[in-house]
PDB file of N, CA and C in Angstrom:
ATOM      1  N   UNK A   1     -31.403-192.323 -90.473  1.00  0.00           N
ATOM      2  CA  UNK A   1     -31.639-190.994 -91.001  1.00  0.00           C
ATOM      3  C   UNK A   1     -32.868-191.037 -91.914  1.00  0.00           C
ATOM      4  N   UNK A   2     -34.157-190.002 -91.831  1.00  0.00           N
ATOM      5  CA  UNK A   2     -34.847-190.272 -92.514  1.00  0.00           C
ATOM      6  C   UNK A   2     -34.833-189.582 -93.711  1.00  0.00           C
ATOM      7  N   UNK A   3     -35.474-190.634 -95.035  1.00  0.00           N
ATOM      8  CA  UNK A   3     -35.529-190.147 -96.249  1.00  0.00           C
ATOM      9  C   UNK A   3     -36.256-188.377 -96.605  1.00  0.00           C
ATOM     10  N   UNK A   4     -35.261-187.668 -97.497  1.00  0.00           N
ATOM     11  CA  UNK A   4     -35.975-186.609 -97.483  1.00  0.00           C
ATOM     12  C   UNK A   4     -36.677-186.440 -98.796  1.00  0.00           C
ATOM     13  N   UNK A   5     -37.482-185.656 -98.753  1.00  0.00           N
ATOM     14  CA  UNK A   5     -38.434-185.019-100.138  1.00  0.00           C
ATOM     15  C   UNK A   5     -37.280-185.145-101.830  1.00  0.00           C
ATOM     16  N   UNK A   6     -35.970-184.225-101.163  1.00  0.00           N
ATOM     17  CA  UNK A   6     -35.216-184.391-101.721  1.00  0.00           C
ATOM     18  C   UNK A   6     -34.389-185.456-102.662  1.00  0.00           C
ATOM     19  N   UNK A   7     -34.120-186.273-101.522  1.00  0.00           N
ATOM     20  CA  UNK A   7     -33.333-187.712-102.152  1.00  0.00           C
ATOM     21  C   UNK A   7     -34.383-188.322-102.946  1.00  0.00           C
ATOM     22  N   UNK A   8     -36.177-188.148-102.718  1.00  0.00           N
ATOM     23  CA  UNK A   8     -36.603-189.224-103.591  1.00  0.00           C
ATOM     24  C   UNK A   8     -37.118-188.253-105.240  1.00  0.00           C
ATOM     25  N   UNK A   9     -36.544-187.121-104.489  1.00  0.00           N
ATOM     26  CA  UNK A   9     -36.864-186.223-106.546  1.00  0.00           C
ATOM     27  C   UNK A   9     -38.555-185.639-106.274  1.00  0.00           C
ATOM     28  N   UNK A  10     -38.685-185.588-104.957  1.00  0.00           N
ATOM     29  CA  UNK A  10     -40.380-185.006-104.917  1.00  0.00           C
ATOM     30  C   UNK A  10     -40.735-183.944-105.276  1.00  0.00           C
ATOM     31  N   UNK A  11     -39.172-182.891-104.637  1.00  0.00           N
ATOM     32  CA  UNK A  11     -39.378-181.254-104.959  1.00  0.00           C
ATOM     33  C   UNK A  11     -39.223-181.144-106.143  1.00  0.00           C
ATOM     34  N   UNK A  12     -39.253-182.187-107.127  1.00  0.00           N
ATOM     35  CA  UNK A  12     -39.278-181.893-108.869  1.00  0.00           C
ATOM     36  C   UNK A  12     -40.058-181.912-109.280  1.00  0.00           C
ATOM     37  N   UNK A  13     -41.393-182.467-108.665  1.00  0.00           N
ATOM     38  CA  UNK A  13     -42.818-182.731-108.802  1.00  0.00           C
ATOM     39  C   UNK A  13     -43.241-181.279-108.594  1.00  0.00           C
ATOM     40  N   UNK A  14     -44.844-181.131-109.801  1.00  0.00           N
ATOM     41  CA  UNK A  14     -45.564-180.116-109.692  1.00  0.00           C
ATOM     42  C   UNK A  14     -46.462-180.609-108.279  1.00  0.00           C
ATOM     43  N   UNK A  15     -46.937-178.958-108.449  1.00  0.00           N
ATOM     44  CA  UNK A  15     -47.815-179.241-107.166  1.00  0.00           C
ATOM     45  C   UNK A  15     -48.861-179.771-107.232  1.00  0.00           C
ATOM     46  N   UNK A  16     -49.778-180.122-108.472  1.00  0.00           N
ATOM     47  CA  UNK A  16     -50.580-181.193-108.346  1.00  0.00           C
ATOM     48  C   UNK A  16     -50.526-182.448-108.144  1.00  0.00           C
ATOM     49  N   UNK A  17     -49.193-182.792-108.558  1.00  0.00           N
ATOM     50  CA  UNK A  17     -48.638-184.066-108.048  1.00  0.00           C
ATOM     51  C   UNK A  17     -47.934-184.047-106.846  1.00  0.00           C
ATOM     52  N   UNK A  18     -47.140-182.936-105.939  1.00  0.00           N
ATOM     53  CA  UNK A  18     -46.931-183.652-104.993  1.00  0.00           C
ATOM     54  C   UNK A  18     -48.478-183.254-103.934  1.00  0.00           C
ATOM     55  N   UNK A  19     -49.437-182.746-104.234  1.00  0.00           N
ATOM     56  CA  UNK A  19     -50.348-182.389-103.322  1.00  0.00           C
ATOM     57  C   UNK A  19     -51.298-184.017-103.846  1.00  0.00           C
ATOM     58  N   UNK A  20     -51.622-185.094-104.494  1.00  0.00           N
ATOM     59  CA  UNK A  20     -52.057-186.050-105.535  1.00  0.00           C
ATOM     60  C   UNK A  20     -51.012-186.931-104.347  1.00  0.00           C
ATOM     61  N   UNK A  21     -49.787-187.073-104.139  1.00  0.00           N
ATOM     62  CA  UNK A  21     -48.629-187.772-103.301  1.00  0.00           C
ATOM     63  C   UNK A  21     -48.863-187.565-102.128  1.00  0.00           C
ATOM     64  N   UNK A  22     -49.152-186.639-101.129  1.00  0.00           N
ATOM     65  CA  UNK A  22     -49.654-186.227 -99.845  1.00  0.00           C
ATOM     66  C   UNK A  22     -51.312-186.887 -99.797  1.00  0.00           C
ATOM     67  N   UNK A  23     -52.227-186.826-100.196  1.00  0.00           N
ATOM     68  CA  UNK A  23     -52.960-187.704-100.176  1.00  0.00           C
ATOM     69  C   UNK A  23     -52.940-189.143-100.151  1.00  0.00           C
ATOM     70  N   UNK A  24     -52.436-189.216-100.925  1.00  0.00           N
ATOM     71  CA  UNK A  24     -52.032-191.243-100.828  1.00  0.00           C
ATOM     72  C   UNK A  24     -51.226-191.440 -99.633  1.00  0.00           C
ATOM     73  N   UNK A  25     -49.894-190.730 -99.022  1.00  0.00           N
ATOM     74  CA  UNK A  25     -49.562-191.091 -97.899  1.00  0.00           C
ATOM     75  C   UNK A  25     -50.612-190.788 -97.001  1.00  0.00           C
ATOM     76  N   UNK A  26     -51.420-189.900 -96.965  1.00  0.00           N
ATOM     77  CA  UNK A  26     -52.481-189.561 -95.710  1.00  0.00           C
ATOM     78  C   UNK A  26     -53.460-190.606 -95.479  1.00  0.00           C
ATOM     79  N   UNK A  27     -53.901-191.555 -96.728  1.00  0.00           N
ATOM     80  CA  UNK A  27     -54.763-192.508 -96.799  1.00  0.00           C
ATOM     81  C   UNK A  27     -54.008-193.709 -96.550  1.00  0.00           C
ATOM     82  N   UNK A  28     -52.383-193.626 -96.312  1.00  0.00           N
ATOM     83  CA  UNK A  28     -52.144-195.122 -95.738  1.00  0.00           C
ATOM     84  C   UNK A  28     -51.662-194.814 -94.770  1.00  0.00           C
ATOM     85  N   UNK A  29     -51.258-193.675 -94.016  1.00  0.00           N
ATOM     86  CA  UNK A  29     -51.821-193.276 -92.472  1.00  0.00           C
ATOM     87  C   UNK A  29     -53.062-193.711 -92.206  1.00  0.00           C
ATOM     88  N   UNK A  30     -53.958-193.515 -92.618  1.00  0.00           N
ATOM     89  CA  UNK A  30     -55.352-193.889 -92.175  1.00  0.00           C
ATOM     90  C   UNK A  30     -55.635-195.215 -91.951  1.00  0.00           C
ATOM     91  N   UNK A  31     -55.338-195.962 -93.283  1.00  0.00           N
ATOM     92  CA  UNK A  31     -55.099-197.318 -92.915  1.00  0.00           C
ATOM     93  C   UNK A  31     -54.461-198.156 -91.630  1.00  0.00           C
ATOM     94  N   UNK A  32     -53.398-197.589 -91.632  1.00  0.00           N
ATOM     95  CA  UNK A  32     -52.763-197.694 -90.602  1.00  0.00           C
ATOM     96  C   UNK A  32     -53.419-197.702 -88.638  1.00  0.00           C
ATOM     97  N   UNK A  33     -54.088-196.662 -88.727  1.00  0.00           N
ATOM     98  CA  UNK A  33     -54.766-196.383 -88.265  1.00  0.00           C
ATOM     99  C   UNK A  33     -55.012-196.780 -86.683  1.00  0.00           C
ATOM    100  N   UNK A  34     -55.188-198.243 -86.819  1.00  0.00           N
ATOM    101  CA  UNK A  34     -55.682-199.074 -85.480  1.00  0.00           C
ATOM    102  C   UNK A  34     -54.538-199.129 -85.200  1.00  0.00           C
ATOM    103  N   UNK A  35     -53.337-198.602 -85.347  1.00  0.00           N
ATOM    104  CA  UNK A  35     -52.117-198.978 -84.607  1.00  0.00           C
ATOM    105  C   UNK A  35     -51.830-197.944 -84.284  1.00  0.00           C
ATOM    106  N   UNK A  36     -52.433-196.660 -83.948  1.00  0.00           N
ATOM    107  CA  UNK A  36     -52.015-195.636 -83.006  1.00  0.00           C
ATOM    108  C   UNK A  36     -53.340-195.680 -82.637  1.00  0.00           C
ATOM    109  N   UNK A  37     -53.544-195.885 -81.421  1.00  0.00           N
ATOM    110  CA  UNK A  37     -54.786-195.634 -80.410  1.00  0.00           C
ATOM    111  C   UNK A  37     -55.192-194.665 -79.871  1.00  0.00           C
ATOM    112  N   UNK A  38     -55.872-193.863 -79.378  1.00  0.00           N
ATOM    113  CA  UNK A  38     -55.951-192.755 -79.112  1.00  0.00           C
ATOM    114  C   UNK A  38     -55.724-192.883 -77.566  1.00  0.00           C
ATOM    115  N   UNK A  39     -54.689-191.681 -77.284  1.00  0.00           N
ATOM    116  CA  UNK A  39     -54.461-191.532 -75.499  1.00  0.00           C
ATOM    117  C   UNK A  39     -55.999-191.223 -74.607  1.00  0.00           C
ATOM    118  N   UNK A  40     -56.007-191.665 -73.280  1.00  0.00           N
ATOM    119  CA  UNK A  40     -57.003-191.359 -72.583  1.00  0.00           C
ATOM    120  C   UNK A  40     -57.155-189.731 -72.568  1.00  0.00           C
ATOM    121  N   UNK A  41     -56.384-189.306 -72.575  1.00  0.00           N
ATOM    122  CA  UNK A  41     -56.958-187.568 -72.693  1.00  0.00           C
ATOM    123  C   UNK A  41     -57.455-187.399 -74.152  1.00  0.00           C
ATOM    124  N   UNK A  42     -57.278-187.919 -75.282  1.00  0.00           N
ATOM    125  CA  UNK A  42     -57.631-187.914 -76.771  1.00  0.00           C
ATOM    126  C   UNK A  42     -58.901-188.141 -77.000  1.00  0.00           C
ATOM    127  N   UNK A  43     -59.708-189.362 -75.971  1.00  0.00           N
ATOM    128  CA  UNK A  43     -60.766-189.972 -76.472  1.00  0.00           C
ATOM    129  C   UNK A  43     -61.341-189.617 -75.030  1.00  0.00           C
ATOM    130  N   UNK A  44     -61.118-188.605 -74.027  1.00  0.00           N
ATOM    131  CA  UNK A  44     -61.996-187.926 -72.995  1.00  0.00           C
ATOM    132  C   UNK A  44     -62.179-186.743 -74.234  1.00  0.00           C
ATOM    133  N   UNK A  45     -61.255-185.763 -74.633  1.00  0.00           N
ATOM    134  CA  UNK A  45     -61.571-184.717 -75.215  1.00  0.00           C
ATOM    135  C   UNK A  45     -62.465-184.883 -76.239  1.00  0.00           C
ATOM    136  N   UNK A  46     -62.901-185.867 -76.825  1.00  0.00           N
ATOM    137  CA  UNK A  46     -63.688-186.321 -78.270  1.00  0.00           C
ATOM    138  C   UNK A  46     -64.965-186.781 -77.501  1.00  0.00           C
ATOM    139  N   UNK A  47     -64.640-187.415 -76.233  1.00  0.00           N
ATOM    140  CA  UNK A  47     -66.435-187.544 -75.405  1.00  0.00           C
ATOM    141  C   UNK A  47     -66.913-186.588 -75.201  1.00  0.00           C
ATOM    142  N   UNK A  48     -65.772-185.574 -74.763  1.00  0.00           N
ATOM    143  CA  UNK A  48     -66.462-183.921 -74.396  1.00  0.00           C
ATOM    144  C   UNK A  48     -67.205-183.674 -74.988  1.00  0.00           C
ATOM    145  N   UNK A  49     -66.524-183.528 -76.377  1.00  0.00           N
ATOM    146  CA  UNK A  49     -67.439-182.629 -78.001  1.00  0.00           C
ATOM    147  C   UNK A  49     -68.458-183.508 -78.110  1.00  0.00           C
ATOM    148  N   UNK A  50     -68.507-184.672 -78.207  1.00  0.00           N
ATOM    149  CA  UNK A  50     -69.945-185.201 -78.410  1.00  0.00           C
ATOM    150  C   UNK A  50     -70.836-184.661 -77.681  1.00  0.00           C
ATOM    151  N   UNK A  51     -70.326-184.800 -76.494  1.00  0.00           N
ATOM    152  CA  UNK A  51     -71.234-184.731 -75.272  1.00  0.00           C
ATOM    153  C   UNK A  51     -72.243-183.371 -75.279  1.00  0.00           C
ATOM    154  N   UNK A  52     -71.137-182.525 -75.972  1.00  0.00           N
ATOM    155  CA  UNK A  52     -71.109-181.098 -75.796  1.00  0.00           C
ATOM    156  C   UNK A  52     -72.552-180.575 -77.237  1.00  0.00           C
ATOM    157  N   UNK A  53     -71.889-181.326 -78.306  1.00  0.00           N
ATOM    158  CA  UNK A  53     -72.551-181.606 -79.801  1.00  0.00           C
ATOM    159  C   UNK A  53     -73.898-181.681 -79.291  1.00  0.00           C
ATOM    160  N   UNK A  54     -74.011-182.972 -78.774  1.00  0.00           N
ATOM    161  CA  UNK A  54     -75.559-183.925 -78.719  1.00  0.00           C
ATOM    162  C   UNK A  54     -76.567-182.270 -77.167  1.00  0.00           C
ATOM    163  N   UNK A  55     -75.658-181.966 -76.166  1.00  0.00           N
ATOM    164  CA  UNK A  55     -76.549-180.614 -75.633  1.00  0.00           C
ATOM    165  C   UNK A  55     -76.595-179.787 -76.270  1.00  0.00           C
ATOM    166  N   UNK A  56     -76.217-179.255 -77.075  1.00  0.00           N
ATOM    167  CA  UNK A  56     -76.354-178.258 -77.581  1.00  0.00           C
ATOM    168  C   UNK A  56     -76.275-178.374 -79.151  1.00  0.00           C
ATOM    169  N   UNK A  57     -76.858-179.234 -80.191  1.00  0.00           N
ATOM    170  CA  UNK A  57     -76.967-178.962 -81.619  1.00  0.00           C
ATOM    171  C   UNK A  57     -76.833-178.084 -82.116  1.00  0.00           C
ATOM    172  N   UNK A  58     -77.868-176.767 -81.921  1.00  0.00           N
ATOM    173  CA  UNK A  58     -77.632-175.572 -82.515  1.00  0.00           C
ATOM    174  C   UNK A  58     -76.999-174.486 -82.844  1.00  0.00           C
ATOM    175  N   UNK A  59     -76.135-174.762 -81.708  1.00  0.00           N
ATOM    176  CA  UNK A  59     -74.999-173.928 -80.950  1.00  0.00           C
ATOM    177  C   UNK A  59     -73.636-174.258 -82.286  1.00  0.00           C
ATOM    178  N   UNK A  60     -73.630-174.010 -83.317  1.00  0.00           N
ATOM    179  CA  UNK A  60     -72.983-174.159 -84.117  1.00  0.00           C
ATOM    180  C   UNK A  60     -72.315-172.993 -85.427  1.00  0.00           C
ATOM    181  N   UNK A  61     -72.034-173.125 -86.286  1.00  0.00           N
ATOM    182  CA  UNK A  61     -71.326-172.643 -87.350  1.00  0.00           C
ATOM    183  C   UNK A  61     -71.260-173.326 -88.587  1.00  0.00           C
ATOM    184  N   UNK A  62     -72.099-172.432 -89.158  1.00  0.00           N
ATOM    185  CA  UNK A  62     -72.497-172.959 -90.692  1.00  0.00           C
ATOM    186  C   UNK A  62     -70.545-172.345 -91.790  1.00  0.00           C
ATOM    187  N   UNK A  63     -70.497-173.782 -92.430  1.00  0.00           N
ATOM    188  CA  UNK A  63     -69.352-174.119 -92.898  1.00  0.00           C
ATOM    189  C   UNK A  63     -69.267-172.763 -93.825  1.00  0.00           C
ATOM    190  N   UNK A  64     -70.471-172.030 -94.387  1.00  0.00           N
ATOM    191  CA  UNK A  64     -70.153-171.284 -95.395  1.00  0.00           C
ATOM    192  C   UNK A  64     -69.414-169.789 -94.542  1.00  0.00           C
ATOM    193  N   UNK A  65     -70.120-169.840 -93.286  1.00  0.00           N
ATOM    194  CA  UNK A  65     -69.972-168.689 -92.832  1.00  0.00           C
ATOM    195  C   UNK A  65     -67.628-168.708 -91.785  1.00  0.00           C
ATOM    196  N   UNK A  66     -67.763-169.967 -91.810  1.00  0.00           N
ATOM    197  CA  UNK A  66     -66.217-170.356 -91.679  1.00  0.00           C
ATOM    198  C   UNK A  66     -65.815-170.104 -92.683  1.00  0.00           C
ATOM    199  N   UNK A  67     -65.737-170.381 -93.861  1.00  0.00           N
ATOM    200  CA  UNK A  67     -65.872-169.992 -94.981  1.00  0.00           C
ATOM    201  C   UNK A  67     -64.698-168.883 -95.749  1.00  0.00           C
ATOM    202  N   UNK A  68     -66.001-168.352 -95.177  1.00  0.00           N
ATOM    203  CA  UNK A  68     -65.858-166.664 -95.875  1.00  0.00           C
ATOM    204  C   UNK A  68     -65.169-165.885 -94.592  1.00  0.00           C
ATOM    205  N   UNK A  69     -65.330-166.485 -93.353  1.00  0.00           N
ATOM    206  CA  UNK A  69     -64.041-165.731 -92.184  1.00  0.00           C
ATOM    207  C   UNK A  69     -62.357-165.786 -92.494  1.00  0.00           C
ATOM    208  N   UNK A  70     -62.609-167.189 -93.017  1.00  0.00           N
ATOM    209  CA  UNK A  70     -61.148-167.246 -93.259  1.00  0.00           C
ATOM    210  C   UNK A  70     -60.775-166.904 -94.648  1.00  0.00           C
ATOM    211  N   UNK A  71     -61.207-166.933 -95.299  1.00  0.00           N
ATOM    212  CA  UNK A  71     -60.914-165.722 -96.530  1.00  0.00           C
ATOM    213  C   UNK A  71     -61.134-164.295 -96.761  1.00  0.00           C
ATOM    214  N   UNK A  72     -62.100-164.040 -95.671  1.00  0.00           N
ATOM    215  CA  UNK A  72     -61.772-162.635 -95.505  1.00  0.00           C
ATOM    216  C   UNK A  72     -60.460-162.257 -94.513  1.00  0.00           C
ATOM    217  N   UNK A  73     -59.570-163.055 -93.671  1.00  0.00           N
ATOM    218  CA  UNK A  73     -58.297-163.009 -93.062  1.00  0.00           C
ATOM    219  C   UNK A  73     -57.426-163.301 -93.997  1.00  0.00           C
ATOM    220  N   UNK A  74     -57.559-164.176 -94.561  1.00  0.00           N
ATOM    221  CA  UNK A  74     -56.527-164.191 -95.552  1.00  0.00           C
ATOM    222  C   UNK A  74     -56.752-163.631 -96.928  1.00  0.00           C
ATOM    223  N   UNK A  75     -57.532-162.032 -97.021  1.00  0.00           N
ATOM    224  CA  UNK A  75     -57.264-161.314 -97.939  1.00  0.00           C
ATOM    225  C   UNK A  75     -58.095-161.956 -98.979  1.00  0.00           C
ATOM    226  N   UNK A  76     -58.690-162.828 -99.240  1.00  0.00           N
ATOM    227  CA  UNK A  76     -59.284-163.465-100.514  1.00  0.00           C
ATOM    228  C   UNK A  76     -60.280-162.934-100.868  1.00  0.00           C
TER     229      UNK A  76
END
């Protein structure tokens, strides 16, 4: 049975600390890392985008203008 948020007292944590706690597990996922490999459809779909990236550079979306789309959807 796996451990929950609960049993270890997390949901008592503020949210800077458990969002401070979600980072550190995400960075030893990462670590982890070389031990989930990516499936052949994972690392065709990631040749695509390169592939796709390197023809077409320009063909893009400036981060500010993502930005401000998704905060203008979510009301901000």
């Amino acid at each position: 049975m796996p451990v929950t948020a609960k049993q270890l007292g997390i949901d008592q944590l503020g949210v800077d600390e458990r969002l401070a706690l979600v980072d550190e597990i995400w960075a030893s996922i990462c670590a982890d890392a070389p031990a989930f490999p990516l499936s052949d459809a994972q690392r065709a779909e990631l040749d695509r985008r390169i592939e796709d990236d390197d023809a077409f550079p320009d063909d893009v979306i400036a981060w500010d203008e993502v930005k401000a789309t998704v905060l203008a959807h979510l009301g901000k």
